[in-house]
N, C-alpha and C. Protein backbone atom coordinates (compact mmCIF):
# COMPACT_ATOMS: atom_id res chain seq x y z
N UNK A 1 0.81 -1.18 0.00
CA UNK A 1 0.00 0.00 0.00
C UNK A 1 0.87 1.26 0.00
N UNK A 2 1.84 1.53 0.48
CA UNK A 2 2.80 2.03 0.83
C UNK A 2 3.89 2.29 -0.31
N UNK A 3 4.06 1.69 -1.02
CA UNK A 3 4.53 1.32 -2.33
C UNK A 3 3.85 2.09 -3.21
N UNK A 4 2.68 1.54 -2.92
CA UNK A 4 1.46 2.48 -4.49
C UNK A 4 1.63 3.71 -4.41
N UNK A 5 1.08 3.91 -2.96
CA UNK A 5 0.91 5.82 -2.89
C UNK A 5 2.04 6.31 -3.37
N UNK A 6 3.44 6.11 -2.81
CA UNK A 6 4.63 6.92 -3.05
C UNK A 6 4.75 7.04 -4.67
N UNK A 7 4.42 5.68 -5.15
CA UNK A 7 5.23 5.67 -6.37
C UNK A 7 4.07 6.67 -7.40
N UNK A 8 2.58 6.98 -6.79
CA UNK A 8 1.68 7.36 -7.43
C UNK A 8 2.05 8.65 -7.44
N UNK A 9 2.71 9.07 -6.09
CA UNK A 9 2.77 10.61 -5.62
C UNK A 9 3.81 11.07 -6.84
N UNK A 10 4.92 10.01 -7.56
CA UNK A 10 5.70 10.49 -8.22
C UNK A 10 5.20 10.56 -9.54
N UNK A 11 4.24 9.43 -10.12
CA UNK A 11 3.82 9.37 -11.26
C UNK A 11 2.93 10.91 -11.40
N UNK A 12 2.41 11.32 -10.65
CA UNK A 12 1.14 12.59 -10.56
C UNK A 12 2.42 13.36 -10.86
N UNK A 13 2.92 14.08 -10.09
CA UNK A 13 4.52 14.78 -10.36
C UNK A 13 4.88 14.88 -11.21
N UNK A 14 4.90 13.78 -12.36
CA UNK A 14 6.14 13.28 -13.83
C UNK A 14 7.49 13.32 -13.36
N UNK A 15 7.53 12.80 -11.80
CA UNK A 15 8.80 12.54 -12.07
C UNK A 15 9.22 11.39 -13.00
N UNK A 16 10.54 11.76 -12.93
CA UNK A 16 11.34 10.41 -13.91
C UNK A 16 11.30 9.11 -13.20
N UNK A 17 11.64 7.75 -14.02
CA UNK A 17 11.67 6.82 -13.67
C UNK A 17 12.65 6.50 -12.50
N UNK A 18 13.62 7.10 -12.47
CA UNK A 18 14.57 6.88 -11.64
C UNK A 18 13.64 7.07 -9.88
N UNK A 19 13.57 8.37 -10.38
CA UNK A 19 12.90 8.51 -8.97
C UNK A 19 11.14 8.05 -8.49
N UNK A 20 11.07 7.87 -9.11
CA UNK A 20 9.84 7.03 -9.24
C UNK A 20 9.51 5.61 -8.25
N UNK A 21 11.13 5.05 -8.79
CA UNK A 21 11.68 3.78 -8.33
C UNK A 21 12.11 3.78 -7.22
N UNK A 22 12.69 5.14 -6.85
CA UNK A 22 13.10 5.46 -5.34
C UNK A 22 12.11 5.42 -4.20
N UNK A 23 11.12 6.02 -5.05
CA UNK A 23 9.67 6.37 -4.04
C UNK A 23 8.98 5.22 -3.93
N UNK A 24 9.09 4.41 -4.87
CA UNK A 24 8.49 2.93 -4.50
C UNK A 24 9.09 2.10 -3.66
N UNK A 25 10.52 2.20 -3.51
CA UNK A 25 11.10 1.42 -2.85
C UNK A 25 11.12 2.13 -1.60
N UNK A 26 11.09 2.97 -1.27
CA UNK A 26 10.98 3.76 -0.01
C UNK A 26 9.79 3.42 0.52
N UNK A 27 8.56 3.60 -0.14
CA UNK A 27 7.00 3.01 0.04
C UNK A 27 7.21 1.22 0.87
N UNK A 28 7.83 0.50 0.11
CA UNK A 28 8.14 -0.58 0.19
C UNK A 28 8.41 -0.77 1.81
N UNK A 29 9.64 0.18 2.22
CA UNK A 29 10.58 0.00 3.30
C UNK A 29 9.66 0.55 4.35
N UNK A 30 8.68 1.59 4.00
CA UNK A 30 8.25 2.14 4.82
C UNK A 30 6.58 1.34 5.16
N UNK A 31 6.05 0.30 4.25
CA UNK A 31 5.40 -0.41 4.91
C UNK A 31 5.98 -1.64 5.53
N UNK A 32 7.00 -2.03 5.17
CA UNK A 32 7.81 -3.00 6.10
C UNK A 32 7.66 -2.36 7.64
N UNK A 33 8.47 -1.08 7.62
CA UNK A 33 8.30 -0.44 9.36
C UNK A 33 7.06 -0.98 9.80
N UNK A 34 6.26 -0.15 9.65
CA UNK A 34 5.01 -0.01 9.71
C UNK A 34 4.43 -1.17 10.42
N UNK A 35 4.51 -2.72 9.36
CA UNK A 35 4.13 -3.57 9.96
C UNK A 35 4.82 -4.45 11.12
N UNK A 36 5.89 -4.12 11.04
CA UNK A 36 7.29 -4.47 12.23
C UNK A 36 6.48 -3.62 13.67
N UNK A 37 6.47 -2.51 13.44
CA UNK A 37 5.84 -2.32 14.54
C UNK A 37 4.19 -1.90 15.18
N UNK A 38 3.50 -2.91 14.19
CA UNK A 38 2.26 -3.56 14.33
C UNK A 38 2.21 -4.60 14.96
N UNK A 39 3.08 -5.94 14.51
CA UNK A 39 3.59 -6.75 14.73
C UNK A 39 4.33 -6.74 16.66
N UNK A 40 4.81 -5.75 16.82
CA UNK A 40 5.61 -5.30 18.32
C UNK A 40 4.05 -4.88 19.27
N UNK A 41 3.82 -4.07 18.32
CA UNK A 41 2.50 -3.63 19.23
C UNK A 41 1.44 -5.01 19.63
N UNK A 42 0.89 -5.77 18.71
CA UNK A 42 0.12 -6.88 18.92
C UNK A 42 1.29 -7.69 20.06
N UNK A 43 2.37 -8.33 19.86
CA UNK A 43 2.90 -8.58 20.76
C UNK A 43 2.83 -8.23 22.42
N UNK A 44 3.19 -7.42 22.24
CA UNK A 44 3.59 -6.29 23.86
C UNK A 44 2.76 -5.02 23.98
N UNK A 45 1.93 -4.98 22.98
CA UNK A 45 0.89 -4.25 23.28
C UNK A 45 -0.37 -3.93 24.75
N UNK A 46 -0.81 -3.02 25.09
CA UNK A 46 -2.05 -3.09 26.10
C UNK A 46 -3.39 -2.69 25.24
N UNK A 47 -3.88 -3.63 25.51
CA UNK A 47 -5.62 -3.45 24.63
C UNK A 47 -6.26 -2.01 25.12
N UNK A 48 -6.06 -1.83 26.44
CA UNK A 48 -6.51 -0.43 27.01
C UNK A 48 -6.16 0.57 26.01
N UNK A 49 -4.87 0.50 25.28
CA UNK A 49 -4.26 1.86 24.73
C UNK A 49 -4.45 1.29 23.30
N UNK A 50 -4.57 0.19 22.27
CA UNK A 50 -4.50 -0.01 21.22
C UNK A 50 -6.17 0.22 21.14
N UNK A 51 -7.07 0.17 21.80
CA UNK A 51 -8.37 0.03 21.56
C UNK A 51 -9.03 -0.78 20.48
N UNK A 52 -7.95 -2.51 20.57
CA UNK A 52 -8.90 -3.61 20.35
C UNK A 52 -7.90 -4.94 20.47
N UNK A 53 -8.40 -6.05 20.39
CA UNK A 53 -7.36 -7.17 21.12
C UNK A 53 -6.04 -6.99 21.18
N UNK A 54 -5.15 -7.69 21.37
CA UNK A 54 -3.94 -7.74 21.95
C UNK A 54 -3.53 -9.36 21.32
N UNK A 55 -2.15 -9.48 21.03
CA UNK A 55 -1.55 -11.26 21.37
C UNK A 55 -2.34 -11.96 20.29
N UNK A 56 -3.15 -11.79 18.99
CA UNK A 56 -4.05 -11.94 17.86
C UNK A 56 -2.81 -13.12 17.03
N UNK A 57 -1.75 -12.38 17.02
CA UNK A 57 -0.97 -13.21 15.94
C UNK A 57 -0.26 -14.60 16.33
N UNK A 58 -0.20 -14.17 17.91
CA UNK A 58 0.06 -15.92 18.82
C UNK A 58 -1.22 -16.62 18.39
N UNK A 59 -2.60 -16.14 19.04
CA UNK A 59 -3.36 -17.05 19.11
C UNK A 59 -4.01 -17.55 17.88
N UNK A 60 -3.48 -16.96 16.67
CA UNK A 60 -3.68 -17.20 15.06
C UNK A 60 -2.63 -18.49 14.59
N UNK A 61 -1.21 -18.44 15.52
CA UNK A 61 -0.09 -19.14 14.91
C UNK A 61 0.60 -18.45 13.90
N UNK A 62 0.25 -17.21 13.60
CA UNK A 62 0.81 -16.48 12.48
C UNK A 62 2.44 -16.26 12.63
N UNK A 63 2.72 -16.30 11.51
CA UNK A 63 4.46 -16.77 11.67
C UNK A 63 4.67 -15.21 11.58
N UNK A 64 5.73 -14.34 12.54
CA UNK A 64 5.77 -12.97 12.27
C UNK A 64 7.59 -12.89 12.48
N UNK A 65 8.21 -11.74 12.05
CA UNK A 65 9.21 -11.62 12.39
C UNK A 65 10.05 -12.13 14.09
N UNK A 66 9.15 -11.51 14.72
CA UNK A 66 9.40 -11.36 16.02
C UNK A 66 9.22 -13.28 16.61
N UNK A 67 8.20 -13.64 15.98
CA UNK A 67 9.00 -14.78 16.38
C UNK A 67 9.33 -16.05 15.73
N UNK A 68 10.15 -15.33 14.59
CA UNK A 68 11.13 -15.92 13.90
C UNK A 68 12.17 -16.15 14.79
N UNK A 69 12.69 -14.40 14.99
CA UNK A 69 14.01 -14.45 15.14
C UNK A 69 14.12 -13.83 16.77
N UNK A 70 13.08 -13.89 17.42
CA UNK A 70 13.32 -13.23 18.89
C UNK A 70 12.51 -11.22 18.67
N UNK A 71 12.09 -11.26 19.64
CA UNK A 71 11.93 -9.91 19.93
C UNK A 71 12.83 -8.66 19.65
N UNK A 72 14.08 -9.12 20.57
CA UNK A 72 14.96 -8.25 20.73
C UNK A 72 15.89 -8.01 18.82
N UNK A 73 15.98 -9.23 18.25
CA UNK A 73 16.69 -9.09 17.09
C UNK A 73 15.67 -8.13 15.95
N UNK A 74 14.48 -8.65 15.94
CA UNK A 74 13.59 -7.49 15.50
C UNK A 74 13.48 -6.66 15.15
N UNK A 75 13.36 -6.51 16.96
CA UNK A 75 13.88 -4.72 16.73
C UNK A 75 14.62 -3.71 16.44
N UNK A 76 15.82 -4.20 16.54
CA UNK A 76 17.39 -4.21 15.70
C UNK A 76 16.64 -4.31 14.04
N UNK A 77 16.75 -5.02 14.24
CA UNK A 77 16.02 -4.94 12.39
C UNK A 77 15.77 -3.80 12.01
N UNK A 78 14.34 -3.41 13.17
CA UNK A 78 13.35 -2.56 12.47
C UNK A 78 14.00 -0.81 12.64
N UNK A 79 14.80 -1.25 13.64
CA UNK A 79 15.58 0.75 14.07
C UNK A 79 16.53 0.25 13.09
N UNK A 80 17.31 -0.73 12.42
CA UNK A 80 17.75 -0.15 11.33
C UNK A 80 16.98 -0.05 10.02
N UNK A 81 15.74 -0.22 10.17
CA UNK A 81 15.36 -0.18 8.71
C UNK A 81 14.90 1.51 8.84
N UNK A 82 14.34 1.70 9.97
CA UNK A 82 13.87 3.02 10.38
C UNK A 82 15.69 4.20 10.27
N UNK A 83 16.67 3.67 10.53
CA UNK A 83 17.64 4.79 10.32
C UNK A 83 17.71 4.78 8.47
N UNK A 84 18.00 3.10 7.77
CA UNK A 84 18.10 3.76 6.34
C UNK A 84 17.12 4.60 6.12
N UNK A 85 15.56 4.38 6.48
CA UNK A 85 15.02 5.17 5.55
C UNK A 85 14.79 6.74 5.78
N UNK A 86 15.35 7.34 6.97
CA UNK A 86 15.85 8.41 7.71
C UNK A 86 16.91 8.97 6.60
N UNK A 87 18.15 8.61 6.18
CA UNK A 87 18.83 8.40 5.74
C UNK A 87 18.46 8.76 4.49
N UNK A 88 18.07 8.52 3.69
CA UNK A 88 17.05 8.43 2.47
C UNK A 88 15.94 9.84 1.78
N UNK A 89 15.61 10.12 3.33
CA UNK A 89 15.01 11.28 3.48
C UNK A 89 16.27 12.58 3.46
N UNK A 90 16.97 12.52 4.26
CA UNK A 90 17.96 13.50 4.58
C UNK A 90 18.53 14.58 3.54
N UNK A 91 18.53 13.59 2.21
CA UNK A 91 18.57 14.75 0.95
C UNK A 91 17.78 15.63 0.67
N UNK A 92 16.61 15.27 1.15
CA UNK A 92 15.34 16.18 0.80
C UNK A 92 15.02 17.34 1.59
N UNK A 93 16.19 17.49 2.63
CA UNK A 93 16.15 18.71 3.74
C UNK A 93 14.82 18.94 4.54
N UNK A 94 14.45 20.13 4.40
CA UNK A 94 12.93 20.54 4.92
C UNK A 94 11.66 19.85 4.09
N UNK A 95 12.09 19.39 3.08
CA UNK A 95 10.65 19.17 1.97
C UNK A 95 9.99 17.55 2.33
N UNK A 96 11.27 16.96 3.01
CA UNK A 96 10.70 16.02 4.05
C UNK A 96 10.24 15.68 5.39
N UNK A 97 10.46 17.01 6.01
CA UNK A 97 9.90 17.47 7.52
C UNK A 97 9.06 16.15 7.71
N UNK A 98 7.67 16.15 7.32
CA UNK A 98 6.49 15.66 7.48
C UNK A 98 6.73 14.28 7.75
N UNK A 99 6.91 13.86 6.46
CA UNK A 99 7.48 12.29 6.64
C UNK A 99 8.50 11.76 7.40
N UNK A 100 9.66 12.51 7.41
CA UNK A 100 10.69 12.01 8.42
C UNK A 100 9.82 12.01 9.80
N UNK A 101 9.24 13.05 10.23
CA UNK A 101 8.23 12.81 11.65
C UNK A 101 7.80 11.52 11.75
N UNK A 102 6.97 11.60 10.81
CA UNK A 102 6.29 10.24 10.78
C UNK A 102 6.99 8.69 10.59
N UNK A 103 7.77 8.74 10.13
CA UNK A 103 8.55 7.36 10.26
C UNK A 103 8.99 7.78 11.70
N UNK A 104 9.67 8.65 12.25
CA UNK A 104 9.69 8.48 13.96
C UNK A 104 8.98 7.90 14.37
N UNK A 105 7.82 8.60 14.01
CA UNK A 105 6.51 7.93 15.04
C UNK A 105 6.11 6.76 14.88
N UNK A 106 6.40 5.72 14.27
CA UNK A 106 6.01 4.39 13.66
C UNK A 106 6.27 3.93 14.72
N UNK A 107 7.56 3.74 14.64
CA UNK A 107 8.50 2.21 15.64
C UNK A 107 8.26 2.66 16.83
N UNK A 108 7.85 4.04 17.74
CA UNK A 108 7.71 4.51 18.70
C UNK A 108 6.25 4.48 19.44
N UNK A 109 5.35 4.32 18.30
CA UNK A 109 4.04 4.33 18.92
C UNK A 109 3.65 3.36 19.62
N UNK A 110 2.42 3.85 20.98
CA UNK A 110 2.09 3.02 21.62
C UNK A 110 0.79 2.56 21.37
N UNK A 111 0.51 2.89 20.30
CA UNK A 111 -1.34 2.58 20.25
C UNK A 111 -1.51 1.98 18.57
């Protein structure tokens, strides 16, 4: 989903293909976050603050990162996927304000 929009935001634009490809793959990385720490939240989440179940992907059997490879490695994962795509942004100075916020707020949220 994440993928589409970006790469749409570039097609509306005319940017070039090059960057086009950037924005998709950024889309890409940035619904990976996203669900990494969906995934953390259903885990170690409180239903009080998510405002609806909790622990869904244990009691599904759903195979998720976290417990592939452990919690803690994860999350390592996911703060580095969250610094490349920080990283990524950084060329774009102020014109990425918005979004750089918001990938903060991903891996950080509690709800």
């Amino acid at each position: 989903m994440f993928d589409f929009c970006l790469y749409a935001a570039g097609a509306v634009s005319k940017k070039n293909t090059k960057e086009k490809l950037f924005l998709s793959n950024l889309g890409e990385e940035i619904g990976l976050l996203f669900q990494l720490a969906d995934d953390f939240l259903d885990h170690r989440g409180l239903k009080k603050l998510m405002g609806k179940p909790v622990k869904k992907d244990h009691k599904k059997g759903k195979s998720t990162l976290l417990n592939l490879i452990g919690e803690k490695k994860a999350y390592l994962f996911a703060n580095n996927l969250k610094r490349k795509i920080l990283r990524k942004l950084e060329k774009h100075g102020k014109s990425s304000k918005d979004l750089t916020s918001t990938i903060e707020f991903i891996l950080e949220r509690k709800f």
